[in-house]
Each structure stands twice: as structure tokens, then as C-alpha cells.
C-alpha atoms as a PDB file:
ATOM      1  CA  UNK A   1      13.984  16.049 -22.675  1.00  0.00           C
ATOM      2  CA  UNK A   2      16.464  13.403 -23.936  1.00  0.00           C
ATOM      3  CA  UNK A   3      19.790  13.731 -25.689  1.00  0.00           C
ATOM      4  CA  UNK A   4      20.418  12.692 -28.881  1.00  0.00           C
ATOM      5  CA  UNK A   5      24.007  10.994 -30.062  1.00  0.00           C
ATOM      6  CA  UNK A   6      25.732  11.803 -33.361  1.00  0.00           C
ATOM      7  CA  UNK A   7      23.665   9.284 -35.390  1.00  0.00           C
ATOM      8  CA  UNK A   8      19.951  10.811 -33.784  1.00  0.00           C
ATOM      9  CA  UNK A   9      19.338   8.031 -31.250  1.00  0.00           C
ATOM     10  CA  UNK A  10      17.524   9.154 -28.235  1.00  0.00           C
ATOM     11  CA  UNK A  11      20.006   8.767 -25.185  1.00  0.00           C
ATOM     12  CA  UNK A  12      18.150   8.659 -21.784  1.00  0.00           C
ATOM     13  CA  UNK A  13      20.205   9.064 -18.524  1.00  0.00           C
ATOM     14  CA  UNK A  14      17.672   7.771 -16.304  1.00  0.00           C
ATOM     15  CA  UNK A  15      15.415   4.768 -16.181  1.00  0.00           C
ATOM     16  CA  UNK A  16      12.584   7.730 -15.774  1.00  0.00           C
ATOM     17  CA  UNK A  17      13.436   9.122 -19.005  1.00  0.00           C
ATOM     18  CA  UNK A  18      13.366   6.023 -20.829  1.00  0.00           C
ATOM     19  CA  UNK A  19      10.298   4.676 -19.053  1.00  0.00           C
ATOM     20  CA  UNK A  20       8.571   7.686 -19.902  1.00  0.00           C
ATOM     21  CA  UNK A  21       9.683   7.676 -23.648  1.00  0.00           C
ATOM     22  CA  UNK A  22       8.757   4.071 -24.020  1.00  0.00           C
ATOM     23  CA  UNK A  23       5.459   4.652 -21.850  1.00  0.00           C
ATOM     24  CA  UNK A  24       6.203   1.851 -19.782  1.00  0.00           C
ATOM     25  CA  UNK A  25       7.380   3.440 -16.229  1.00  0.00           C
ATOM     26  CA  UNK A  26       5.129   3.601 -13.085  1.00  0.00           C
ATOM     27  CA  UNK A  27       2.643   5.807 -12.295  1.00  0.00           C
ATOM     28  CA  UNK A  28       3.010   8.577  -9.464  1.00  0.00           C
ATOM     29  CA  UNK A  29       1.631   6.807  -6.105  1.00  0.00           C
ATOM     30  CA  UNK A  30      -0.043   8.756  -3.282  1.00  0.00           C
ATOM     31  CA  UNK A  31       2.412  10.287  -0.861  1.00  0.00           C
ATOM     32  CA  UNK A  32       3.186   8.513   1.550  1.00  0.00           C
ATOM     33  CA  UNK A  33       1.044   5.744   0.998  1.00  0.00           C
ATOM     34  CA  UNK A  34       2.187   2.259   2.190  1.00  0.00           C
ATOM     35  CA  UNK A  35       1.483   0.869  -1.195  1.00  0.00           C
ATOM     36  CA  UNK A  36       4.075   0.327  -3.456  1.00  0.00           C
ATOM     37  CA  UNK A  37       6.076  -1.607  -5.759  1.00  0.00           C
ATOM     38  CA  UNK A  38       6.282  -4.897  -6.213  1.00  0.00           C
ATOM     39  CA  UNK A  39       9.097  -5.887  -3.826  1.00  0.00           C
ATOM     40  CA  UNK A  40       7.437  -4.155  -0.996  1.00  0.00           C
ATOM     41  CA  UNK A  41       4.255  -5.788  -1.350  1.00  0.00           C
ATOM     42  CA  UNK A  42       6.100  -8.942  -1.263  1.00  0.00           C
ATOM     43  CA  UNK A  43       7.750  -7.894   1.903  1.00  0.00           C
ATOM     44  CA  UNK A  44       4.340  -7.440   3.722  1.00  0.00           C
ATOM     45  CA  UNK A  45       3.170 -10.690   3.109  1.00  0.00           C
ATOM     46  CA  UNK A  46       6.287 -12.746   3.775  1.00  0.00           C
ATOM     47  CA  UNK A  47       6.204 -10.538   7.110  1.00  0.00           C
ATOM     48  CA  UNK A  48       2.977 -11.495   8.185  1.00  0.00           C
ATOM     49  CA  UNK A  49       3.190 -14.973   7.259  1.00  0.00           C
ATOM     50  CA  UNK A  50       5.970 -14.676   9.708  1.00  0.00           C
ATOM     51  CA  UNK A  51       4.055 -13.058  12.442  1.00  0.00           C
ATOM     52  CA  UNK A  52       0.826 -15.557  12.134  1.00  0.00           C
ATOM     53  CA  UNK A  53       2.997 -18.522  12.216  1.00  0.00           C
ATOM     54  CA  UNK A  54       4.679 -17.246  15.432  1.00  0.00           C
ATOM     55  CA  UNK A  55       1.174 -16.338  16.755  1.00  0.00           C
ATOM     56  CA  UNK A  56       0.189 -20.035  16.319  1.00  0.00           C
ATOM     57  CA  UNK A  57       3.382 -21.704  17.869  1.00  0.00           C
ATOM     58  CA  UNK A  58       3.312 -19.259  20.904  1.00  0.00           C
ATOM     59  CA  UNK A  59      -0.337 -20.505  21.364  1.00  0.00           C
ATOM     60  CA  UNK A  60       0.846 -24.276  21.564  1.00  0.00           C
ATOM     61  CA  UNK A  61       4.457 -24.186  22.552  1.00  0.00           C
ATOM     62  CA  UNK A  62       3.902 -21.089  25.239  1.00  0.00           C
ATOM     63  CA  UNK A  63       4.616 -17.634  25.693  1.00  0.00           C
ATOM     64  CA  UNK A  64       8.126 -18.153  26.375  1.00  0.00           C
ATOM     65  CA  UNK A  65       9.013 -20.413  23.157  1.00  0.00           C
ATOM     66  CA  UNK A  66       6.943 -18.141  21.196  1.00  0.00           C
ATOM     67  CA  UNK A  67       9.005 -15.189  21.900  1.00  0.00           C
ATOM     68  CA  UNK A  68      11.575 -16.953  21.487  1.00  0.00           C
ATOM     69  CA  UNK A  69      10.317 -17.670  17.664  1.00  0.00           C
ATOM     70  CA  UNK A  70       9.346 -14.253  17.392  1.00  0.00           C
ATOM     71  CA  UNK A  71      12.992 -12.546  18.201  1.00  0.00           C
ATOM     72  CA  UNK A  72      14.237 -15.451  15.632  1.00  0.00           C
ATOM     73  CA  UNK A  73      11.702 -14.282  13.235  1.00  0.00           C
ATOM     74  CA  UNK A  74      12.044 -10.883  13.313  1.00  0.00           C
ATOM     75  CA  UNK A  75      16.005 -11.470  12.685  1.00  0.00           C
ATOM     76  CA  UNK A  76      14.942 -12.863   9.694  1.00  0.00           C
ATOM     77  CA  UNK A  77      12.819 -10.416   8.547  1.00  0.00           C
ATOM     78  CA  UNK A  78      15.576  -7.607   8.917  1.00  0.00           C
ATOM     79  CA  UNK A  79      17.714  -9.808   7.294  1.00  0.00           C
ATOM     80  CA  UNK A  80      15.782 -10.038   4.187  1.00  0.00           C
ATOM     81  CA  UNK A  81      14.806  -7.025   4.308  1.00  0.00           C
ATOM     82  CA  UNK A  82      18.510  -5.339   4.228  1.00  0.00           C
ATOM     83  CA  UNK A  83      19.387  -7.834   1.259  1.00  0.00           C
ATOM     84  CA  UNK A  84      15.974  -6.581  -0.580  1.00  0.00           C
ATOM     85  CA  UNK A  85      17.739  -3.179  -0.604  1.00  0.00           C
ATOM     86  CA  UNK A  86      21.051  -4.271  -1.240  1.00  0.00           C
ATOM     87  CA  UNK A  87      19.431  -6.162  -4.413  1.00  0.00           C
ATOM     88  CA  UNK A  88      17.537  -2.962  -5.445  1.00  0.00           C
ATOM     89  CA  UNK A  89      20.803  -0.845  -5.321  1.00  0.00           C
ATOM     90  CA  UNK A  90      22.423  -3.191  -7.352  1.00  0.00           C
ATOM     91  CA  UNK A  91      19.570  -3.420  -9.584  1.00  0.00           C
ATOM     92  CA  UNK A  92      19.729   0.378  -9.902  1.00  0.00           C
ATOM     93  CA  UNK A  93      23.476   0.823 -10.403  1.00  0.00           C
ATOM     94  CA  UNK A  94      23.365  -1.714 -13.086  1.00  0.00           C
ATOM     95  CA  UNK A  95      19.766  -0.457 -15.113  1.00  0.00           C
ATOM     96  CA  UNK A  96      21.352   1.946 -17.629  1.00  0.00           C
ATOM     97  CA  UNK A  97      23.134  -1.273 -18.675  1.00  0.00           C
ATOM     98  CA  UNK A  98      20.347  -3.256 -19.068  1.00  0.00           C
ATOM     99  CA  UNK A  99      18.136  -0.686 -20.787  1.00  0.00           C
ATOM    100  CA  UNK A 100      21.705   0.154 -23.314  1.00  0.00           C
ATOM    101  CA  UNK A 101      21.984  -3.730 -23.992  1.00  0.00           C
ATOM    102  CA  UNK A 102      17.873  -3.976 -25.170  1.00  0.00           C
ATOM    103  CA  UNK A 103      17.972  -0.224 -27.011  1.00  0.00           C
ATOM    104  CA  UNK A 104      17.419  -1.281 -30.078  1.00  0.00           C
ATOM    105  CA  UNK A 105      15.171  -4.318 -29.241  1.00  0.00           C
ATOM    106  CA  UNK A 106      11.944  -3.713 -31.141  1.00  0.00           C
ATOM    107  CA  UNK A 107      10.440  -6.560 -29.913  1.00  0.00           C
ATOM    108  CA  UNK A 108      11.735  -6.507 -26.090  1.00  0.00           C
ATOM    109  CA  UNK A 109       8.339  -4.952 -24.968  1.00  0.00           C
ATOM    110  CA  UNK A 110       6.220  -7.491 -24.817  1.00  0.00           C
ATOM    111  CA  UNK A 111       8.280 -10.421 -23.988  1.00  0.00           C
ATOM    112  CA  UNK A 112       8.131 -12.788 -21.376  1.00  0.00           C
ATOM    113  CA  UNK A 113      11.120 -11.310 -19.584  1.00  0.00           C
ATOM    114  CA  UNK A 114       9.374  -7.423 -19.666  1.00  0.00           C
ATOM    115  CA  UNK A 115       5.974  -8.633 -18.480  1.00  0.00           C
ATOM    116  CA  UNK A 116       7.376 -10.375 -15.337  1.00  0.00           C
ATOM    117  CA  UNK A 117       9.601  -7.284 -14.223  1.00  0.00           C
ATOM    118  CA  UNK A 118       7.309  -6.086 -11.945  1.00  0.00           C
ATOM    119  CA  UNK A 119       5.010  -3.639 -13.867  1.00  0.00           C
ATOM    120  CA  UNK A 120       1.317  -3.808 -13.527  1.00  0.00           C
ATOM    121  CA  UNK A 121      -1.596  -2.920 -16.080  1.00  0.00           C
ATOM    122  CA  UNK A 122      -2.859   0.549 -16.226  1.00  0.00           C
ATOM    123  CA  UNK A 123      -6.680  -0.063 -17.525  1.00  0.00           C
ATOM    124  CA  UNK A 124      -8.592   2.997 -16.406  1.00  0.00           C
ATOM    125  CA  UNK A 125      -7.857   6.749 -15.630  1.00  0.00           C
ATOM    126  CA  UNK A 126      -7.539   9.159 -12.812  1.00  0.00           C
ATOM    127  CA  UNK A 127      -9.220  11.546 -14.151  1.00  0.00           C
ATOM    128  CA  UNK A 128     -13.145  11.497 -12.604  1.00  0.00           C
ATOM    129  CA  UNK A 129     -13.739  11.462  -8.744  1.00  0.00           C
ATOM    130  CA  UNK A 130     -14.538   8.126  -7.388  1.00  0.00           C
ATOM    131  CA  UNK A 131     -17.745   7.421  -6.630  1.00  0.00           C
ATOM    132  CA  UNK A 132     -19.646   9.351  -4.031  1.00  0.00           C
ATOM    133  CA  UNK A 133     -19.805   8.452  -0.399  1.00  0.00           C
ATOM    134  CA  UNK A 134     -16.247   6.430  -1.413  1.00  0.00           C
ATOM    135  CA  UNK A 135     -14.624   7.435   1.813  1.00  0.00           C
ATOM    136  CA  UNK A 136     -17.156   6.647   4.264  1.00  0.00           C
ATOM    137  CA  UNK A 137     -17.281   3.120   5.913  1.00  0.00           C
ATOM    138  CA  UNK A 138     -18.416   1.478   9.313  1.00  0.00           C
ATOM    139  CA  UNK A 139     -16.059  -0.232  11.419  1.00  0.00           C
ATOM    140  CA  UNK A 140     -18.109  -2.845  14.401  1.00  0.00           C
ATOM    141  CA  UNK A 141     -21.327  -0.706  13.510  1.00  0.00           C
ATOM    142  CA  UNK A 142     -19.853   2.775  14.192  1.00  0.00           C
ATOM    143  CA  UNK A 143     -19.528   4.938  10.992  1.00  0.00           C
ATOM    144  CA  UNK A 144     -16.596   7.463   9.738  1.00  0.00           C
ATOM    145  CA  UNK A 145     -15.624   9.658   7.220  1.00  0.00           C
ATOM    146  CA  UNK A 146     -12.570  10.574   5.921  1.00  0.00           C
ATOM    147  CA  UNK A 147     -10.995  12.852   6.362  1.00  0.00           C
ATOM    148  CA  UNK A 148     -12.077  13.207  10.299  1.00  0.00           C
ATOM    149  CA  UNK A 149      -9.809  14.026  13.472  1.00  0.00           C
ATOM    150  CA  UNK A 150      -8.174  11.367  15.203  1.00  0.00           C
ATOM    151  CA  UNK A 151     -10.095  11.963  18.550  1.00  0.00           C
ATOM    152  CA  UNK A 152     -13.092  10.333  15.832  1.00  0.00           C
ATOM    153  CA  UNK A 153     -10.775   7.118  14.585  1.00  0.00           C
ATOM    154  CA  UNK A 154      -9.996   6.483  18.274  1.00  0.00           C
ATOM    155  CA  UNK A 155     -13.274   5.140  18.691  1.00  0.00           C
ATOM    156  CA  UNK A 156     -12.380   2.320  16.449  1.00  0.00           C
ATOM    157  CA  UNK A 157     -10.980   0.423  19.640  1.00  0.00           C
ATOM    158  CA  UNK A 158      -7.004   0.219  18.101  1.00  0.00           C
ATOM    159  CA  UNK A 159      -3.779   1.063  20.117  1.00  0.00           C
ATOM    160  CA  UNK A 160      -0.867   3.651  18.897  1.00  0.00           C
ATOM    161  CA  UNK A 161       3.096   2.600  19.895  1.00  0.00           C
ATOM    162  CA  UNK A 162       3.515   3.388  23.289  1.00  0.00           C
ATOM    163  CA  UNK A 163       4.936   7.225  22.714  1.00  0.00           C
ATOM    164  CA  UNK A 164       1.854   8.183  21.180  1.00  0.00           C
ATOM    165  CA  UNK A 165      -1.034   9.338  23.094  1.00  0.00           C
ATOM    166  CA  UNK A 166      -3.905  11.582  22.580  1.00  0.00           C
ATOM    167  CA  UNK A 167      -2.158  14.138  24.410  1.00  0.00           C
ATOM    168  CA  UNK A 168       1.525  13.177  22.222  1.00  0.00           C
ATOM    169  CA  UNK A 169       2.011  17.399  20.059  1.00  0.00           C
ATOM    170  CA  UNK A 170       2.278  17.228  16.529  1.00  0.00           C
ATOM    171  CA  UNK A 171       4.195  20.312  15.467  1.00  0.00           C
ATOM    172  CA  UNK A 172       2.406  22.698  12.561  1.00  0.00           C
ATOM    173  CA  UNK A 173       2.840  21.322   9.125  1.00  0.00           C
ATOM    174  CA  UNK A 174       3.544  17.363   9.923  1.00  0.00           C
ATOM    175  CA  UNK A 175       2.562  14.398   9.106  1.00  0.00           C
ATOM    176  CA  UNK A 176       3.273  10.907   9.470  1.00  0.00           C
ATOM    177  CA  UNK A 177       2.017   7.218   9.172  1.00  0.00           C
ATOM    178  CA  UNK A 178       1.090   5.159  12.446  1.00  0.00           C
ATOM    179  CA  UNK A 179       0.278   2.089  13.338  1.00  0.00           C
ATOM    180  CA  UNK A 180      -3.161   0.661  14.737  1.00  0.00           C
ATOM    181  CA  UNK A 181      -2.402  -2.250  16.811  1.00  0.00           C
ATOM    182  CA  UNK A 182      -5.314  -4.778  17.764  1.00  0.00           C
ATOM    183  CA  UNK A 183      -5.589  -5.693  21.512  1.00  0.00           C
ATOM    184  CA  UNK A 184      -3.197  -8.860  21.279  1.00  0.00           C
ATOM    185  CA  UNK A 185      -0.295  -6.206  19.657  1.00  0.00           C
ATOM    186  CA  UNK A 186      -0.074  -7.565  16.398  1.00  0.00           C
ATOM    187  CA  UNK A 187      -0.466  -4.844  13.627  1.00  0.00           C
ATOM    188  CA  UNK A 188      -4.192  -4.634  12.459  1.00  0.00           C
ATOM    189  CA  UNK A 189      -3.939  -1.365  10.083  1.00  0.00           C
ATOM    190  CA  UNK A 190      -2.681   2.015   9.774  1.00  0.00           C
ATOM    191  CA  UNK A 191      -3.770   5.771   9.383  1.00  0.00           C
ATOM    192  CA  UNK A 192      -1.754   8.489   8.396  1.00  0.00           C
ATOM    193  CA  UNK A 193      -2.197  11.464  10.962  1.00  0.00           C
ATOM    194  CA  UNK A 194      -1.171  15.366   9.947  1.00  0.00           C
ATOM    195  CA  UNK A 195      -1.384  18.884  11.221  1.00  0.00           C
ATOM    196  CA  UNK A 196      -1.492  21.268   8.296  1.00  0.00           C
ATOM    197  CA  UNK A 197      -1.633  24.297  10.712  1.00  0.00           C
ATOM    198  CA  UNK A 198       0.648  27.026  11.345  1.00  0.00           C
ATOM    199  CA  UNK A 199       0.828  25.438  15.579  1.00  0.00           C
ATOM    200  CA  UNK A 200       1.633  23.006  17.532  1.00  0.00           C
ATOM    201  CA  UNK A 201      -1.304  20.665  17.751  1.00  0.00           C
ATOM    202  CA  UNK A 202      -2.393  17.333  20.168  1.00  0.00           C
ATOM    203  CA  UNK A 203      -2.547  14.159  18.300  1.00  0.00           C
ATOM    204  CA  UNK A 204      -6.445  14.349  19.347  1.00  0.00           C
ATOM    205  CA  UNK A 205      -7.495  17.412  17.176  1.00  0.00           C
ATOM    206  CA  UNK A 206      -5.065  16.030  14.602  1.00  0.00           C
ATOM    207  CA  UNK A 207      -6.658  15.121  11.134  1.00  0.00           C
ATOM    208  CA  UNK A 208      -6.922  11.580   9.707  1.00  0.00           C
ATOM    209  CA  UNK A 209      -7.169  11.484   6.218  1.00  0.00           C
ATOM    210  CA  UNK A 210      -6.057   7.683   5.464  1.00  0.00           C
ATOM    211  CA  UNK A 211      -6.589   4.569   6.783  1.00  0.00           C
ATOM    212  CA  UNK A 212      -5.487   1.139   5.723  1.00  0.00           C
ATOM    213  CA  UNK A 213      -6.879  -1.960   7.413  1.00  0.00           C
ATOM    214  CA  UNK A 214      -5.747  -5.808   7.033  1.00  0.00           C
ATOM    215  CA  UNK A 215      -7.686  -8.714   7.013  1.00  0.00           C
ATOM    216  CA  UNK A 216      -5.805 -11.689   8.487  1.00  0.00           C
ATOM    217  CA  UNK A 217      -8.756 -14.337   7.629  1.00  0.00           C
ATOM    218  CA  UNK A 218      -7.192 -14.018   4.273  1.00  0.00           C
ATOM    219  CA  UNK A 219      -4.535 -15.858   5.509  1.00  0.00           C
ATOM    220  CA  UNK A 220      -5.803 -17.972   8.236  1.00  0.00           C
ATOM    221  CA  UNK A 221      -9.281 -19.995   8.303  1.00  0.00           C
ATOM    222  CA  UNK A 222      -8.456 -19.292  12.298  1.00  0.00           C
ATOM    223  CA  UNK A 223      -9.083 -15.724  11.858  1.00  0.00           C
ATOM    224  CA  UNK A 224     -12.412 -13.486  11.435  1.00  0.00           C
ATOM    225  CA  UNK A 225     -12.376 -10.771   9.119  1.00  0.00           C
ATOM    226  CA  UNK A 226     -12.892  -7.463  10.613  1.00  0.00           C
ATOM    227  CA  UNK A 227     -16.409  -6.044  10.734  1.00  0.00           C
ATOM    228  CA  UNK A 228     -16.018  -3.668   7.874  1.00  0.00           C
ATOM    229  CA  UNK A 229     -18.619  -2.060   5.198  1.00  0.00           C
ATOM    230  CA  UNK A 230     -17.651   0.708   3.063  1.00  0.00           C
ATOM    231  CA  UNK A 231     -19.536   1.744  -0.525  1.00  0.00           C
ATOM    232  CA  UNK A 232     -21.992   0.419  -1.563  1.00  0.00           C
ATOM    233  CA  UNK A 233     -21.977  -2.396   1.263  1.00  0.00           C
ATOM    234  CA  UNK A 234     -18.828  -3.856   0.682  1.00  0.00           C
ATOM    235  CA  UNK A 235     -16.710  -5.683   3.041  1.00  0.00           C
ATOM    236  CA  UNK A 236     -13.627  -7.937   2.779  1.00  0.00           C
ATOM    237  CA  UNK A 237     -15.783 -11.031   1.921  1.00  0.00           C
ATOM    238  CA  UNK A 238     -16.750  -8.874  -1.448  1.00  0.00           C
ATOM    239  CA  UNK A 239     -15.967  -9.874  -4.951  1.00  0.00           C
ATOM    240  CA  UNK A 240     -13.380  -7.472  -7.439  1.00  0.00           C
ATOM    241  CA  UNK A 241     -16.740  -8.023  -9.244  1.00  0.00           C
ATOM    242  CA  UNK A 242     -18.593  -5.969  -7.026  1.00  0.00           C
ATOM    243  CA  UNK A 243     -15.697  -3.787  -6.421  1.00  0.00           C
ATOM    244  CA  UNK A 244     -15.824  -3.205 -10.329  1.00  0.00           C
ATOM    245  CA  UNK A 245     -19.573  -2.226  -9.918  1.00  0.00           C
ATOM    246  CA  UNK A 246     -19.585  -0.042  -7.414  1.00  0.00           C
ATOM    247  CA  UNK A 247     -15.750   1.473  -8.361  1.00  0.00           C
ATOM    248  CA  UNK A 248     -15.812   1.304 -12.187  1.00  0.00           C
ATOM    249  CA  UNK A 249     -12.574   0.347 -14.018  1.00  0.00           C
ATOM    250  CA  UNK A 250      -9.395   0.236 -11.542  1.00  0.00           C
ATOM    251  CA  UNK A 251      -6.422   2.414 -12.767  1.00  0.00           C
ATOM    252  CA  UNK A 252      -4.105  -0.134 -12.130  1.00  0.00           C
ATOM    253  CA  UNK A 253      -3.908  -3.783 -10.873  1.00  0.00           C
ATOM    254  CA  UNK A 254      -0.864  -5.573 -10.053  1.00  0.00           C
ATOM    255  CA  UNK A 255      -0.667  -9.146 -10.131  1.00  0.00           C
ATOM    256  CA  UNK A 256       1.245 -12.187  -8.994  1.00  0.00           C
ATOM    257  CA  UNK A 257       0.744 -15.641  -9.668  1.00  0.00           C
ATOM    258  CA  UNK A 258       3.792 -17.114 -10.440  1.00  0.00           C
ATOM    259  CA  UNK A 259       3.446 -19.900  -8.424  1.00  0.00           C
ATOM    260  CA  UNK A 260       0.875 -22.404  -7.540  1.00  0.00           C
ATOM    261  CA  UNK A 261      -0.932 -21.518  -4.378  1.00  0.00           C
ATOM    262  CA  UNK A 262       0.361 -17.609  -4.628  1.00  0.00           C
ATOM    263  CA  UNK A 263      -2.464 -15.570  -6.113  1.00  0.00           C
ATOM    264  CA  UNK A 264      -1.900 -12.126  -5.569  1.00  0.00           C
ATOM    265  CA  UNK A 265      -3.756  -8.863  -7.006  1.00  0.00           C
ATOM    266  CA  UNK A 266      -3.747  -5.379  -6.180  1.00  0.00           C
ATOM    267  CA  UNK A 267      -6.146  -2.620  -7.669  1.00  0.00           C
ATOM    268  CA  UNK A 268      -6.039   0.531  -7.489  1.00  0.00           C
ATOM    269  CA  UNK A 269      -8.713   3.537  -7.883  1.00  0.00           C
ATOM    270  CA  UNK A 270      -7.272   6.988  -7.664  1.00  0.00           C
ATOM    271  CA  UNK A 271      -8.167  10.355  -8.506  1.00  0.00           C
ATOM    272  CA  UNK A 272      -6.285  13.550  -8.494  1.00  0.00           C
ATOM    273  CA  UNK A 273      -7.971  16.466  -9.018  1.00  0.00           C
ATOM    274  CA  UNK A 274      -7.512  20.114  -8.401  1.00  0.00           C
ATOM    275  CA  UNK A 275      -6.507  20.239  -4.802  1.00  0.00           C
ATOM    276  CA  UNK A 276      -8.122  16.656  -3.616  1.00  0.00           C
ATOM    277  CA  UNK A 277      -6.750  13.469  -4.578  1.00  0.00           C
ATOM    278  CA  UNK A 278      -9.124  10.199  -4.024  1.00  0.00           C
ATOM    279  CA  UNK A 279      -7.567   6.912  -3.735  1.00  0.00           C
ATOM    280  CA  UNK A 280      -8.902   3.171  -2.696  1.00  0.00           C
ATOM    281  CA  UNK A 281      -6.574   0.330  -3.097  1.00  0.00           C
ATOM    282  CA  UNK A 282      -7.486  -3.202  -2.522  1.00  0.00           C
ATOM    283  CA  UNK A 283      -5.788  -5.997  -2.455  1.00  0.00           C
ATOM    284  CA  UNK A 284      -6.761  -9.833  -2.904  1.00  0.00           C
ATOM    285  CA  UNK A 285      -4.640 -13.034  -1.731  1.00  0.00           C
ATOM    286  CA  UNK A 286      -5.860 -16.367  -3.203  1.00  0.00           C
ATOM    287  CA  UNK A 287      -9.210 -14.283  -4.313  1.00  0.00           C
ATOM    288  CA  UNK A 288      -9.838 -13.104  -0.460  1.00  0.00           C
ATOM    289  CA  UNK A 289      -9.766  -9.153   0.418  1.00  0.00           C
ATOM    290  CA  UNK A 290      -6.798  -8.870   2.532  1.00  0.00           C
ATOM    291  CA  UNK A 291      -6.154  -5.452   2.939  1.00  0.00           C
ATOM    292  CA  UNK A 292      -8.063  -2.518   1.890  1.00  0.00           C
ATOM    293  CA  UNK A 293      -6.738   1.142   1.806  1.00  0.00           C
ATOM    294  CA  UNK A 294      -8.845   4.312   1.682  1.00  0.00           C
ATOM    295  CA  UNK A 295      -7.684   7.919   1.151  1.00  0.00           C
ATOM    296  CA  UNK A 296      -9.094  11.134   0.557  1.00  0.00           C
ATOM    297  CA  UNK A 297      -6.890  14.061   1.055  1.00  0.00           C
ATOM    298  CA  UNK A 298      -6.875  17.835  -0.164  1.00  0.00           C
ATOM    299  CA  UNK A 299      -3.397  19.235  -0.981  1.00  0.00           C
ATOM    300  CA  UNK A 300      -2.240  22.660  -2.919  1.00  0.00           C
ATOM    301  CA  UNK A 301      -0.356  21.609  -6.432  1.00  0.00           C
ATOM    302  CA  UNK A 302       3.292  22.485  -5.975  1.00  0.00           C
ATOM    303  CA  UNK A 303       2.874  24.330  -9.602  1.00  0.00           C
END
């Protein structure tokens, strides 16, 4: 609850608490889920623009140039990335003076500087399960469910990081996210792997109860979109109309088209009932599906 000074004004400590009182802060995200705020959406995409165009010059300058690129490119990345959290600490340290400066701005929500600070649109609810059959899709023919053991996703044809094999022991009451990695290397999705037992378990008996797949067609006429159906038969060449459909109202959708050629929009279904959450967050760049993100995951409320 906020504080009040000597002449009754609210004073808020956090940028939660004012958020909150003003109804404008961000809703809670799944745990653990690699979508997130604005800058590290951002982040993704400059990274695999970075990784594609390195894929294309190793094709035509050779595999010894193209690492070359890649070691160059990957500097860069960690680079940018260290100063996009040097930035955010800054931007942190310095928000209570922001929010002090614009207190008593009636008219501050709303303007152009508040709707490009990196807030999206909540326009539906979390409150009714997603549709059913949400979290079952086919991948090359073969269909899953979530959530289903990892011995099941392994199928799919993807490869872990080289420390993790089926035999790799997850100790009781762990989780964590890994990567899927196409034939070539390059990072094709993710699933997030965990062991809610009271033992020791192998990776292969482990349960998977997320996945998150990228599309790189959206970003190269070069590529071919994965083989992919999930709902009611929709794939990465589907429309948000479809989505909309089949989905109903998002809960939230992010956008970003600041600049010319840069069209980028993120929605976001999500449910969180008593002791299952359901989630499904899609993402279009330039009005392709390039990444879609499917969760449905039972947990015991911490209340």
C-alpha cells in the first residue's frame, strides 16, 4: 500500500507501486518463459539477423571466412548485449525520477512519449482456458502433446548442447530451459525440461511442458518454414486472423513499427487457473509467423 506525504499525495517507492496505482505496469509473464519485454525481444531478432547473415557469407566466402564472421559477430552481440543491461540499470536507478518529475501530469498517460515506452495493449483476459486441444500440434507429420516426456520430443529430430544427453540426471525438483538445435547447429527452438519429483531423474523420463519453435522463412525467402500444424490447422503461414478465430481475443499484443520495413507484433493467450496455467504466444515479423510458443503447465499456487 502506498505512503502518503503531509499534503495526502500518494508516494510510491517503486515503479511497481506506481504502475499498479496508475494501472499501467506489466502483466505477470510465465516463469521462465523466453518471452519478455520489449528490449529482449529486440535482442532476439538483431541476434538472428546476425546469425543468418553469417550463415549466408560462410556459404559464399567459405567455412573458414565464415567463422571468422561468426566469432566477429558474436563479439558484437555480447557487446550489445552488456550495454542493453548497462542501459536498463541506468534506466532503473534513474525511474523514481522520472515518475517524481510527471506526478502530477494529468495528461502524461496517453502521450506520445508514454505509448512508445515499451508497454503493450492488454485487450482480453486470462481468465477462461484456451481452447481445447490448444497444446497439441504435429511437427513433420508426427503428433505431440504437451505436457509429454522428453524421450517423446526427441523424436522431433533436434540436438541438445553437447553435455546433455538422454542419459544427462536431472536432480528432483529442477527445471531449466534448453536449446533444440537443427542439424546445421544453428538454434531452431527451445523446450523447457523439469523433474518435479522427490529423485534424481534421466533427462529421458524428464517432462516437457513448453516448447518454442522459430521460423527463419520469416526472415529469409531462402528458408522453408518448419512443417508445423497446431489448433485448428494452423501453421506459421497462418493469419492473426485465423489465430483470432481459433484463439479468441489475445491478452496482450506488443507491437513495433517504428520504422519502415520493421513490423513487429507479439500476442499473447494465457490462462492461469487453479493449478494449470495455459499460454500460446505468437509472434509476427513483417506479417509472417516467426516464432510460436506453446505452454501448458500445472503448478501449486504459492498462497
Amino acid at each position: 500500500m502506498a505512503k502518503y506525504d503531509e499534503f495526502g499525495r500518494p508516494i510510491y517507492e517503486t515503479a511497481e507501486e506506481y504502475n499498479k496505482a496508475r494501472k499501467t505496469g506489466s502483466a505477470s509473464r510465465t516463469y521462465e518463459s523466453p518471452e519478455g519485454d520489449s528490449y529482449q525481444h529486440n535482442t532476439y531478432k538483431q541476434t538472428k539477423k546476425y546469425e543468418k547473415a553469417a550463415e549466408r557469407y560462410q556459404k559464399q566466402a567459405g567455412s573458414k571466412k565464415g567463422k571468422k564472421l561468426i566469432l566477429i559477430l558474436v563479439c558484437v552481440i555480447l557487446v550489445t548485449q552488456i550495454a542493453a543491461v548497462f542501459v536498463m540499470f541506468r534506466t532503473t536507478s534513474g525511474i523514481y525520477d522520472m515518475y517524481e518529475e510527471n506526478w502530477y501530469e494529468e495528461d502524461w498517460i496517453g502521450t506520445e512519449k508514454y505509448e512508445n515506452s515499451g508497454y503493450g495493449e492488454y485487450i482480453g483476459d486470462d481468465t477462461q482456458p484456451l481452447p481445447e486441444g490448444f497444446n497439441t500440434f504435429s511437427y513433420n507429420g508426427v503428433t505431440y502433446t504437451l505436457p509429454t516426456t522428453y524421450q517423446e520430443i526427441a523424436k522431433m529430430g533436434f540436438f541438445l548442447e553437447e553435455e546433455y544427453d538422454e542419459s544427462y540426471t536431472f536432480p528432483a525438483e529442477y527445471e531449466e530451459l534448453l536449446n533444440l538445435n537443427d542439424a546445421d547447429g544453428y538454434l531452431a527452438g527451445m523446450i523447457r525440461v523439469n523433474n518435479h519429483t522427490d529423485e534424481d531423474l534421466p533427462l529421458e523420463q524428464c517432462i516437457v511442458d513448453y516448447l518454442y519453435l522459430g521460423n527463419d522463412a520469416a526472415y529469409s525467402d531462402e528458408e522453408i518454414a518448419p512443417d508445423f500444424v497446431f489448433g485448428d490447422n494452423l501453421s506459421f503461414e497462418s493469419s492473426y486472423e485465423e489465430l483470432e478465430a481459433y484463439f479468441g481475443l489475445p491478452y496482450y499484443h506488443y507491437e513495433d513499427h517504428e520504422e519502415e520495413g520493421y513490423y513487429y507484433d507479439n500476442y499473447e493467450w494465457s490462462y492461469y487457473g487453479e493449478g494449470e496455467i495455459h499460454f500460446v504466444s505468437i509472434t509476427f515479423w513483417n506479417g509472417v509467423i516467426s516464432d510460436i510458443s506453446i505452454e501448458k503447465k500445472a503448478y501449486e499456487p504459492k498462497y
